[in-house]
Protein backbone atom coordinates (compact mmCIF):
# COMPACT_ATOMS: atom_id res chain seq x y z
CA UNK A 1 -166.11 130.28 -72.13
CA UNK A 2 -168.23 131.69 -68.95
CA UNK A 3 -168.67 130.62 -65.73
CA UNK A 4 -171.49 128.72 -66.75
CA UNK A 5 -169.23 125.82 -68.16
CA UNK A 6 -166.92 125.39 -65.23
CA UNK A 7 -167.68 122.29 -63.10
CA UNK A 8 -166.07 120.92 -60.33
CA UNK A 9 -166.49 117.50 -61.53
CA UNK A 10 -167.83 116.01 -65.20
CA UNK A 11 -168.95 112.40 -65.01
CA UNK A 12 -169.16 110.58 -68.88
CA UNK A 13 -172.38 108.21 -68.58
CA UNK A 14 -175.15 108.48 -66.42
CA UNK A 15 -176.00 105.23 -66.25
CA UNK A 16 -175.29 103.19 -62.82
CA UNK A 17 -171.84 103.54 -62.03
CA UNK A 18 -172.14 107.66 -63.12
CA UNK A 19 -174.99 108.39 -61.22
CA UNK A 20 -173.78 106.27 -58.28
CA UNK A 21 -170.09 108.63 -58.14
CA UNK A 22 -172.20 111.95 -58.66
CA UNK A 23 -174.71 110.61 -55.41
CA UNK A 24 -171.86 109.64 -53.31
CA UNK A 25 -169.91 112.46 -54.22
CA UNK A 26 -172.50 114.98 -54.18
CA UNK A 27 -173.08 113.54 -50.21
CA UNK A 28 -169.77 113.90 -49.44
CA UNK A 29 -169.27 117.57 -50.73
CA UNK A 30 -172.58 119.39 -51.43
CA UNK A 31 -170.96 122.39 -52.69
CA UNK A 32 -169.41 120.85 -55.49
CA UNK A 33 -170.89 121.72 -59.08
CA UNK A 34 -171.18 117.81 -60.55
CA UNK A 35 -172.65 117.69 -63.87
CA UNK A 36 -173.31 113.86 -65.60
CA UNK A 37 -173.16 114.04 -69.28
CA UNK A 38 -175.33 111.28 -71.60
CA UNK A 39 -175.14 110.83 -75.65
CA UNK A 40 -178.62 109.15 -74.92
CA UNK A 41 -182.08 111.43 -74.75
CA UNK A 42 -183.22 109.28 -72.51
CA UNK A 43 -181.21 107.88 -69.16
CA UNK A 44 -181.17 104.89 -67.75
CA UNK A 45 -181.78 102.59 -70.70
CA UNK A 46 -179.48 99.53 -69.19
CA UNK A 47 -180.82 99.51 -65.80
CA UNK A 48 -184.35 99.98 -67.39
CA UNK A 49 -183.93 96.67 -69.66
CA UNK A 50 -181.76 94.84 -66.72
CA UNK A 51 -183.31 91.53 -64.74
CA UNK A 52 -185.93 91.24 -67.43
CA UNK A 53 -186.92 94.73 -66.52
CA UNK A 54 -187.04 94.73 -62.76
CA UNK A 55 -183.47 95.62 -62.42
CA UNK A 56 -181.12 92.75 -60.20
CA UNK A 57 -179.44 95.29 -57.44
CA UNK A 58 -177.63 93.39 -56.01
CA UNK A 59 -176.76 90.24 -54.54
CA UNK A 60 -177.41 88.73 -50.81
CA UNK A 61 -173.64 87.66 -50.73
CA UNK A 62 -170.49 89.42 -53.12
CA UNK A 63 -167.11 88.42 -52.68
CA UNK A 64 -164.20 89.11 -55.39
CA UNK A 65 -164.62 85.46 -56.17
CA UNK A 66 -167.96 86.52 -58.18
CA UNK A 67 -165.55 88.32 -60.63
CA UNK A 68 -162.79 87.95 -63.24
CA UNK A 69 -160.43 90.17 -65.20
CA UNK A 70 -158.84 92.24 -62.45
CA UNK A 71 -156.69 91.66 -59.38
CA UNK A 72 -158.96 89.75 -56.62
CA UNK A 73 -157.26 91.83 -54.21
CA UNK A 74 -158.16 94.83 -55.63
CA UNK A 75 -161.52 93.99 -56.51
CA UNK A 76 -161.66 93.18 -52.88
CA UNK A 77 -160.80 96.56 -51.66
CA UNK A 78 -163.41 98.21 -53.64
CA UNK A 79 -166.09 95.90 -52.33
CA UNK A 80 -165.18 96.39 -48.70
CA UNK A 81 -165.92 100.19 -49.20
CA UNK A 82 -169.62 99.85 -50.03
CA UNK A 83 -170.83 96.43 -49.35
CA UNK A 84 -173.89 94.76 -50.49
CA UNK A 85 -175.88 94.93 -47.65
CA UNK A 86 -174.91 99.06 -47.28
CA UNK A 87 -176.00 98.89 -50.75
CA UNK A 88 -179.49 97.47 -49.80
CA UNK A 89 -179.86 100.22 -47.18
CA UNK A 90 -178.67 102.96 -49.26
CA UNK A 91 -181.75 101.93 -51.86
CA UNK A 92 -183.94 101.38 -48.95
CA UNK A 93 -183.01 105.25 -47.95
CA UNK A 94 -184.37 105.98 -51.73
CA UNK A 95 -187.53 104.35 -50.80
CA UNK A 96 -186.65 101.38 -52.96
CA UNK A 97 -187.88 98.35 -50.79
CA UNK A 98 -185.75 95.17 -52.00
CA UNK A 99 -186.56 91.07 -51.73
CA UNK A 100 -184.68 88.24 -52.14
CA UNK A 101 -185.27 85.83 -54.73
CA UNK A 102 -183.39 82.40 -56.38
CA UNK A 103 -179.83 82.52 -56.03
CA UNK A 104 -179.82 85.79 -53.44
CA UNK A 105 -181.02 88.49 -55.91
CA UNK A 106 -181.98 91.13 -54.36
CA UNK A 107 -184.90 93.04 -56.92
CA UNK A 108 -186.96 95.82 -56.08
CA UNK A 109 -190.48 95.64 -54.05
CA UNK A 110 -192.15 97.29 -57.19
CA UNK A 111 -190.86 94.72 -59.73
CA UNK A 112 -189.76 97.98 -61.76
CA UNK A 113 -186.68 98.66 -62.85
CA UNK A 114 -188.51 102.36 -63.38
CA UNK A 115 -188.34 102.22 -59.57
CA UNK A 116 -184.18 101.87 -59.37
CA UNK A 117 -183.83 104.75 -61.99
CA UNK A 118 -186.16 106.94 -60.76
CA UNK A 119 -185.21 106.97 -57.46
CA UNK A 120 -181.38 107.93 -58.48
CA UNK A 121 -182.71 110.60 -60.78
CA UNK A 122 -184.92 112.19 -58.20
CA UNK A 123 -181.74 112.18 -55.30
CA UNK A 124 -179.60 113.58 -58.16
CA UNK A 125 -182.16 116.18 -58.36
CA UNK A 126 -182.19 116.99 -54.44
CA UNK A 127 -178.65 117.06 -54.66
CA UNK A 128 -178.52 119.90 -57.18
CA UNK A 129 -176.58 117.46 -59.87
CA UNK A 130 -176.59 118.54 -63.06
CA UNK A 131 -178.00 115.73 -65.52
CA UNK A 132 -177.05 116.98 -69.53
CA UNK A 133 -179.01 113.91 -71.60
CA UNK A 134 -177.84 114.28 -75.27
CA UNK A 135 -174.68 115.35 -74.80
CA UNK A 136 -172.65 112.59 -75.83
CA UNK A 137 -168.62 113.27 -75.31
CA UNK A 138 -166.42 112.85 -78.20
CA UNK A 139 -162.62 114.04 -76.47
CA UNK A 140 -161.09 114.96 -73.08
CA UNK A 141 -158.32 116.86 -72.93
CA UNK A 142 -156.04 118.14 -70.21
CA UNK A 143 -156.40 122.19 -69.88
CA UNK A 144 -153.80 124.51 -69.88
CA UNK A 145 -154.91 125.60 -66.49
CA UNK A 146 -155.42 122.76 -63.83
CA UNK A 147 -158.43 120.66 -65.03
CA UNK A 148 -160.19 118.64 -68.17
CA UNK A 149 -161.99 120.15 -71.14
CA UNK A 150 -164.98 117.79 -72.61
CA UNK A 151 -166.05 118.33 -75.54
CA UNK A 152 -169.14 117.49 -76.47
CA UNK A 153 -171.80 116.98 -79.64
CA UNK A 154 -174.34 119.87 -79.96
CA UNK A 155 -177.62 118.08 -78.28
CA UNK A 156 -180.75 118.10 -81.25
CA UNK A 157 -183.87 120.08 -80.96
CA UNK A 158 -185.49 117.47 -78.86
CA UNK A 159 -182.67 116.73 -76.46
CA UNK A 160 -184.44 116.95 -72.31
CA UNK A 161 -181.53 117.69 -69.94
CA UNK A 162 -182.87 117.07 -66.24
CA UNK A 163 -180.31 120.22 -65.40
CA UNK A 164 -180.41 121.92 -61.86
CA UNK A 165 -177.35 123.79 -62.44
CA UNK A 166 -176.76 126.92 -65.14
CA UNK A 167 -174.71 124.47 -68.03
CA UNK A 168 -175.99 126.02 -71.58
CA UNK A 169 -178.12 123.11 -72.99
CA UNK A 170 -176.31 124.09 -76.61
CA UNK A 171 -172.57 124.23 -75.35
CA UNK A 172 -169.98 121.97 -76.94
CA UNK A 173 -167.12 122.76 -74.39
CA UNK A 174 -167.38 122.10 -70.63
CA UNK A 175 -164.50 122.65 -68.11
CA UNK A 176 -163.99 120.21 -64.85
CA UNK A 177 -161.55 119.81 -62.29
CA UNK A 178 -162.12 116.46 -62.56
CA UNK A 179 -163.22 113.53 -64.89
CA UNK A 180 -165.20 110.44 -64.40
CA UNK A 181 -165.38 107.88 -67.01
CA UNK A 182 -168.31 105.99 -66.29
CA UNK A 183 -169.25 105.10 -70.04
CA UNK A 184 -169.79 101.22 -69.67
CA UNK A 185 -168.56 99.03 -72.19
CA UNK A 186 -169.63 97.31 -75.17
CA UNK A 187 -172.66 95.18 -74.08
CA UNK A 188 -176.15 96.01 -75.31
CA UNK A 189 -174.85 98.75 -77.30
CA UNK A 190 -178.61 100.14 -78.63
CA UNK A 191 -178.48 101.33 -74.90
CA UNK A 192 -175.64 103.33 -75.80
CA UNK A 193 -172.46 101.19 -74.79
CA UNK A 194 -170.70 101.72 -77.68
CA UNK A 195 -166.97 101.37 -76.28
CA UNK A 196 -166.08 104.97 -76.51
CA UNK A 197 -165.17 105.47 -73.19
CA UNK A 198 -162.30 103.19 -74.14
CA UNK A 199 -161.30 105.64 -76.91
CA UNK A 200 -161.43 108.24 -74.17
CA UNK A 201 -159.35 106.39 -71.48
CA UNK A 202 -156.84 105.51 -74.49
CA UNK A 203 -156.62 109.65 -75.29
CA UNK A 204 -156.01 110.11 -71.57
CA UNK A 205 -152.99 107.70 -71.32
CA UNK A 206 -154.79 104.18 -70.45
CA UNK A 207 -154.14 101.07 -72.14
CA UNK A 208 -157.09 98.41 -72.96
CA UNK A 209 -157.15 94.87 -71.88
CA UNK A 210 -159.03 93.59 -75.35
CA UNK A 211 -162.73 93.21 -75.10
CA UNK A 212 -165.19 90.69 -75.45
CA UNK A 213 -168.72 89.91 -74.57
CA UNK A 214 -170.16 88.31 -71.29
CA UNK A 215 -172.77 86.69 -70.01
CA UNK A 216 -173.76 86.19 -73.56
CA UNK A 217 -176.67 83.05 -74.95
CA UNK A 218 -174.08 80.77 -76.78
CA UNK A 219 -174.47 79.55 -80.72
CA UNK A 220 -174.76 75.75 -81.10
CA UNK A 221 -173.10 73.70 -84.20
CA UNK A 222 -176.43 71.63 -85.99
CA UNK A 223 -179.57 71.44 -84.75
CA UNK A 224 -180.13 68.35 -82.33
CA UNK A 225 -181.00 71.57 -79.60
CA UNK A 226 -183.84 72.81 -81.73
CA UNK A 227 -185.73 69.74 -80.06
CA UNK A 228 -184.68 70.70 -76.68
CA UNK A 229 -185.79 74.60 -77.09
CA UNK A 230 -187.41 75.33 -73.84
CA UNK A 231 -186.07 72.74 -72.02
CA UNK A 232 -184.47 74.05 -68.41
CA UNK A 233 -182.21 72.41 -65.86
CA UNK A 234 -179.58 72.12 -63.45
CA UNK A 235 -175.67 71.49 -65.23
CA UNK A 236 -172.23 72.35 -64.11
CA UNK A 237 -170.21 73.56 -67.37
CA UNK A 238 -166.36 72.67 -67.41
CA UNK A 239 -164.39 75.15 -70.35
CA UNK A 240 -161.37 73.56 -71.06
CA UNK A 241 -158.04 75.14 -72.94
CA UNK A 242 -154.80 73.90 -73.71
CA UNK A 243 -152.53 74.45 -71.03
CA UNK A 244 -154.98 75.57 -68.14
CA UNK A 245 -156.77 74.30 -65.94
CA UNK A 246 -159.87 73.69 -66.71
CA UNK A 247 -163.37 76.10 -65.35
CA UNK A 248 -166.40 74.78 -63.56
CA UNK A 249 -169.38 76.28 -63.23
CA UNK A 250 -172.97 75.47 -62.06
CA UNK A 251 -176.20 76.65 -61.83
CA UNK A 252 -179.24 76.64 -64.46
CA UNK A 253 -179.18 76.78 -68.19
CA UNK A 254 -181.83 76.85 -70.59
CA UNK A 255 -182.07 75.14 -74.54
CA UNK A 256 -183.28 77.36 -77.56
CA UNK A 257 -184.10 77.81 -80.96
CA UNK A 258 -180.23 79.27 -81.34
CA UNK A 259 -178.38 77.10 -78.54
CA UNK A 260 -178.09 77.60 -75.07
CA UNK A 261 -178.89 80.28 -72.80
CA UNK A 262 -179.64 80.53 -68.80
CA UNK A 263 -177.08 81.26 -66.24
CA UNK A 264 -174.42 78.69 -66.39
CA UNK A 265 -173.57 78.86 -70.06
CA UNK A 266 -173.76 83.09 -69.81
CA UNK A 267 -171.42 82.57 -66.88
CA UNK A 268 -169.27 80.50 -68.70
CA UNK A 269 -169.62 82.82 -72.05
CA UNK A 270 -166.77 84.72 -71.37
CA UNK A 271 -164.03 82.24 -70.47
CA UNK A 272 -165.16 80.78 -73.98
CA UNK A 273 -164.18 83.98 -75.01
CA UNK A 274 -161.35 84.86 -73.29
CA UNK A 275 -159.51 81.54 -74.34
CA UNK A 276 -160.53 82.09 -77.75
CA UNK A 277 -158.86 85.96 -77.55
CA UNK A 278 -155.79 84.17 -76.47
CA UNK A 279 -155.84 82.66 -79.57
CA UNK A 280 -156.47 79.25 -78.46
CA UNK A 281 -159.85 76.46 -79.14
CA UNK A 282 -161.92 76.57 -76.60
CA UNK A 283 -163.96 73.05 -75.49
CA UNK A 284 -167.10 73.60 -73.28
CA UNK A 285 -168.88 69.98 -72.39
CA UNK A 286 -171.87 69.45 -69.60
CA UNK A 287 -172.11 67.62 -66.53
CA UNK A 288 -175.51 67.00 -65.59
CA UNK A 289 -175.22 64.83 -62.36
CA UNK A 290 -173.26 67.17 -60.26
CA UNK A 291 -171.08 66.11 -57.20
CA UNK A 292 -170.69 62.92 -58.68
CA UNK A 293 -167.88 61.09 -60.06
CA UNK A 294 -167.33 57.84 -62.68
CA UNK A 295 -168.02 55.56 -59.89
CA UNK A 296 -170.95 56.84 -58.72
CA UNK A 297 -172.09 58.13 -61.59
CA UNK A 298 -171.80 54.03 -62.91
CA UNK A 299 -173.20 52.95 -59.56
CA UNK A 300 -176.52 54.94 -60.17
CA UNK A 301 -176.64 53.16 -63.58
CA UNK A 302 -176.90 49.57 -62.27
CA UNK A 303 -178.95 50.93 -59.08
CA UNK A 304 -181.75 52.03 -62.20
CA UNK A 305 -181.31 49.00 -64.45
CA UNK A 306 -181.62 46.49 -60.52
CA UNK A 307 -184.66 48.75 -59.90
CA UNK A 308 -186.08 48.77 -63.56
CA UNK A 309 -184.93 45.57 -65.47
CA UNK A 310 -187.34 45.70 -67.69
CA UNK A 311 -187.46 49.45 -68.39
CA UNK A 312 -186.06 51.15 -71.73
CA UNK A 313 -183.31 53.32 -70.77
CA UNK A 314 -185.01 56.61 -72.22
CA UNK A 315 -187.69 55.86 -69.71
CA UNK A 316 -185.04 55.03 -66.82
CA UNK A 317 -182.74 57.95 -67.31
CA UNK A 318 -185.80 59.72 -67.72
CA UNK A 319 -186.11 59.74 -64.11
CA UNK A 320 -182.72 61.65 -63.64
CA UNK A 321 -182.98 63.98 -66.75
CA UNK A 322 -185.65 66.01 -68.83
CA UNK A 323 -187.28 63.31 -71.20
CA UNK A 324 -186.27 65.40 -74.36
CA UNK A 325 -182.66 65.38 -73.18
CA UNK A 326 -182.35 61.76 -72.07
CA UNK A 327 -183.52 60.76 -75.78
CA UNK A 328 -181.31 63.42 -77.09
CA UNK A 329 -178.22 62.61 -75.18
CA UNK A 330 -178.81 58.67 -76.19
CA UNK A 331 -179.49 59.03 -79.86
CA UNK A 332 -176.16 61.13 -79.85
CA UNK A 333 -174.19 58.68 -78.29
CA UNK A 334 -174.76 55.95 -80.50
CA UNK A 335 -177.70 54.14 -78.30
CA UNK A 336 -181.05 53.06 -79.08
CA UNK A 337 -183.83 54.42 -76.98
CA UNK A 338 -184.91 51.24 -76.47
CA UNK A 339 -182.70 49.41 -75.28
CA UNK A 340 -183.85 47.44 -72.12
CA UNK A 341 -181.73 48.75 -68.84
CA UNK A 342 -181.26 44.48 -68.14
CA UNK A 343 -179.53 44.09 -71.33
CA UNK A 344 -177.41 47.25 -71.60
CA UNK A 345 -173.83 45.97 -71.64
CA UNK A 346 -171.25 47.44 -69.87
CA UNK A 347 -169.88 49.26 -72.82
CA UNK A 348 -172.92 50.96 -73.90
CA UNK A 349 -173.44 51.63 -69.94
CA UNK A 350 -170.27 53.18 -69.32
CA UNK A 351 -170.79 55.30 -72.77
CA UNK A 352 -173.98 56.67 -71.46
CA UNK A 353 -171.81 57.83 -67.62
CA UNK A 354 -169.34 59.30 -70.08
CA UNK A 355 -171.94 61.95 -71.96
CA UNK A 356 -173.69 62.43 -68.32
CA UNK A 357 -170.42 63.49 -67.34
CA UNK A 358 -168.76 65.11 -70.25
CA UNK A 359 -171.22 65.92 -72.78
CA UNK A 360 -169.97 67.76 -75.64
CA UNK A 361 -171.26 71.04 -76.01
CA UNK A 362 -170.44 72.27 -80.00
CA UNK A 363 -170.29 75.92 -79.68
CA UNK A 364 -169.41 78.18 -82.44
CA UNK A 365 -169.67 81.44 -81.12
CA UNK A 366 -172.27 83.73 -78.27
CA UNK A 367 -174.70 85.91 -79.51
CA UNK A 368 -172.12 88.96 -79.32
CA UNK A 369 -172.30 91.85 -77.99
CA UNK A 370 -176.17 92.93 -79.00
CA UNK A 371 -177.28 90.06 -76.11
CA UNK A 372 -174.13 90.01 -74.07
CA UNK A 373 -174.90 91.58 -70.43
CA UNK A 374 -171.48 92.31 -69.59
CA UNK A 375 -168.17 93.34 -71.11
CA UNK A 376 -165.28 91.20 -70.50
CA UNK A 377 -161.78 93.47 -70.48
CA UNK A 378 -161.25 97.04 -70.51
CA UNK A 379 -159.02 99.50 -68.47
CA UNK A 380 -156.37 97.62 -65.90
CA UNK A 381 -157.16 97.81 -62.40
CA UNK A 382 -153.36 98.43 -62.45
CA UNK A 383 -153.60 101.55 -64.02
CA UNK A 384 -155.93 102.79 -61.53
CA UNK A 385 -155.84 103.00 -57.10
CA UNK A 386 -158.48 101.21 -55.79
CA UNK A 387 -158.40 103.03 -53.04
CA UNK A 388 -159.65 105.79 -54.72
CA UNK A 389 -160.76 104.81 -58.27
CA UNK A 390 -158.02 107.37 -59.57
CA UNK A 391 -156.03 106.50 -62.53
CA UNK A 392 -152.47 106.51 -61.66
CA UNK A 393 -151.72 107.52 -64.97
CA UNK A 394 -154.01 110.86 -65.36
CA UNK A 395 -154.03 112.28 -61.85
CA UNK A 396 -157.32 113.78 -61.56
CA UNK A 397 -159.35 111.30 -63.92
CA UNK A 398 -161.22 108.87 -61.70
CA UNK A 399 -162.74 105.45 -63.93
CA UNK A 400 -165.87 103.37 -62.36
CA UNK A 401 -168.21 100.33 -63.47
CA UNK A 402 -168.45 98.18 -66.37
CA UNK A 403 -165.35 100.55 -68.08
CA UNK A 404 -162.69 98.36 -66.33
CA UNK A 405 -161.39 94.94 -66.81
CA UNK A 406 -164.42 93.63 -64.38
CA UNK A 407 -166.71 91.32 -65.23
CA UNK A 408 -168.89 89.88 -62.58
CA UNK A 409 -171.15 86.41 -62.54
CA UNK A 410 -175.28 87.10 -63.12
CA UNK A 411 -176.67 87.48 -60.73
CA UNK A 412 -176.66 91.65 -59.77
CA UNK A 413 -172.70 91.30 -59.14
CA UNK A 414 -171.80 93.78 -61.91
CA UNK A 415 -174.42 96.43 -60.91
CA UNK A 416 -172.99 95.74 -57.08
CA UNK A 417 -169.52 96.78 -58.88
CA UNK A 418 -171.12 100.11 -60.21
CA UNK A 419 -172.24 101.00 -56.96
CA UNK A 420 -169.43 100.42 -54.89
CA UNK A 421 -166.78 101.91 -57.34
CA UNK A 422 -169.06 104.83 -57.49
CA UNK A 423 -168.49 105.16 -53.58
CA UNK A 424 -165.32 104.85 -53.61
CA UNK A 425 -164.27 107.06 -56.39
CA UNK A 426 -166.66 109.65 -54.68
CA UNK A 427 -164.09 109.70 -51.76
CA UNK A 428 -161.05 109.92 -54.28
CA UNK A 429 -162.44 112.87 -55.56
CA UNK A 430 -163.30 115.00 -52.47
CA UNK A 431 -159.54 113.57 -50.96
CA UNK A 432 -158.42 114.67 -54.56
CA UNK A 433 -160.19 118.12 -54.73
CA UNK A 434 -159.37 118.81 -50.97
CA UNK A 435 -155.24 118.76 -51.76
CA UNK A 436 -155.08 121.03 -54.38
């Protein structure tokens, strides 16, 4: 093996979290050899599809309570070292300009997720980083001398490495000091996630927190929501479990053709998950009058039917909920459309409060993986410092991004977790590389 395949440090995936170590890193050492090694021909095909295409950077406002899996406090560490709004600047420095829309996303100017790759790929370039597409990894190894040996599949005829360094485009074997596994998970695996990086970690000494998908669309039982397909609003979903207490969350969702989609129920996608990997039934319902309770919730019944005697009570809680909902949510609870809001009876009133405030929600399963945005589970943050991204169990072997048991809300919280583990694992390895 010649000189040619010895690299200071060999990042797996060279997608968000990889390129973001190799810039930081690259910054913080220049005369390090950093080479970022692909199995896909062409890079970037998760940011490219992310935010509808435009890419969700970040968020105006991250804290570790955006996140499960992990230790909060240790989330919260890695945060701190490259914060959102150092993340806006350090785009801003690429010449990405960045806006704020709904809910604090912060997209690019352009509207181009083309924008957000390119402008990594062209400072990877002016920081002499070698970029090896089609060379997908398939086992590290430690070396008998100090280091890692990847090896990796020959690349095809057609394989384009972006390289600014002297690796052979047909070499199976590379040599690095160190290792970054940046490899994602298993979310939208026809961009390449495919969960090997897990095999990889597991080779190296890691254990694996089981996976599952998140923020995924969720499967409905029947088909009362093929009526509602299209139909958008504000809900807080509660996932209950046996045993625990139960999870809230708010925002937007959206009916379809297949179920439910929008951000609450992908939110809420992977606690159904998670409680199901436990091995236990997991019970999602809807609230759709938020910040209220029974009371008031009952209160705003009698102020409609005092205001509207003579309305039907589709028409009345029409005023409160889509019109396709308030006629779904009555025929499913046992009450006729039209029904006159001065003679509903305090039964049938109190039934309606009931499904406003814990609807059932019949979900058999998320789309999976193929639609999921996000893996749920993956390497421990215990088995790694999050001071330095190193694993405490392979000195020398640094993991980053979607590859650890972190899963962040939407809303550009798990691309803000590529980014700033990126940063920080770039100062584990110079502190690493520096002591030996």
């Amino acid at each position: 093996m010649d000189h040619a395949d010895q690299f200071d440090v060999l990042i797996v995936g060279a997608g968000a979290a990889g390129l973001a170590t190799a810039i930081f890193t690259a910054r913080r050492v220049p005369h390090l050899r950093i080479a970022c090694l692909d199995g896909a021909r062409k890079l970037g095909a998760k940011i490219l599809v992310s935010g509808g295409g435009r890419c969700n950077i970040t968020n105006v406002r991250v804290t570790p309570e955006d996140f499960w899996g992990g230790s909060r406090n240790a989330i919260r560490r890695v945060l701190n070292a490259l914060t959102e709004s150092q993340t806006a600047d350090f785009f801003r420095e690429l010449g990405v300009g960045l806006h704020e829309e709904q809910w604090g996303k912060l997209f690019p100017d352009s509207n181009s997720a083309k924008t957000v790759l390119n402008a990594l790929l062209s400072e990877a370039a002016r920081l002499s980083i070698s970029i090896l597409s089609a060379h997908r990894v398939v086992d590290v190894r430690r070396a008998e001398n100090p280091g890692f040996e990847i090896t990796c599949q020959r690349p095809g005829p057609r394989a384009s490495a972006r390289a600014t360094s002297a690796a052979p485009a047909d070499g199976l074997s590379l040599m690095g000091r160190t290792v970054v596994l940046a490899t994602g998970g298993r979310s939208l695996p026809k961009t390449g996630s495919d969960g090997l990086g897990y095999d990889l970690a597991k080779c190296l000494g890691h254990s694996i927190v089981p996976t599952t998908p998140a923020l995924a669309p969720l499967v409905l039982d029947g088909d009362f929501h093929a009526g509602l397909s299209g139909v958008s609003h504000e809900v807080e979903v509660i996932v209950r479990a046996e045993g625990e207490k139960p999870v809230r969350i708010a925002g937007p969702m959206l009916w379809t053709h297949f179920g439910a989609s929008g951000p609450a129920i992908m939110d809420a996608s992977r606690h159904w998950h998670r409680v199901r990997q436990e091995g236990k039934t997991p019970r999602l319902s809807l609230n759709f009058l938020l910040g209220r309770s029974f009371e008031s919730a009952e209160q705003l019944m009698i102020d409609l039917a005092a205001a509207q005697p003579r309305a039907n009570v589709r028409n009345a809680l029409g005023t409160i909920l889509p019109a396709r909902l308030a006629e779904t949510l009555l025929t499913r609870s046992g009450i006729g459309p039209q029904v006159v809001m001065g003679q509903l009876v305090r039964e049938d009133r109190r039934r309606i409060v009931h499904a406003l405030l814990d609807w059932p929600l019949p979900v058999v399963d998320s789309r999976g993986y193929n639609y999921a945005e996000a893996t749920a589970g993956g390497v421990p943050l215990s088995e790694i410092d999050a001071s330095t991204m190193q694993s405490r169990v392979c000195p020398g072997v640094f993991l980053v991004g979607e590859i650890l048991d972190v899963d962040g809300r939407i809303g550009g919280f798990n691309f803000q977790w590529a980014w700033s583990s990126g940063y920080v694992a770039a100062w584990g390895i110079e502190r690493f590389l520096l002591c030996r």
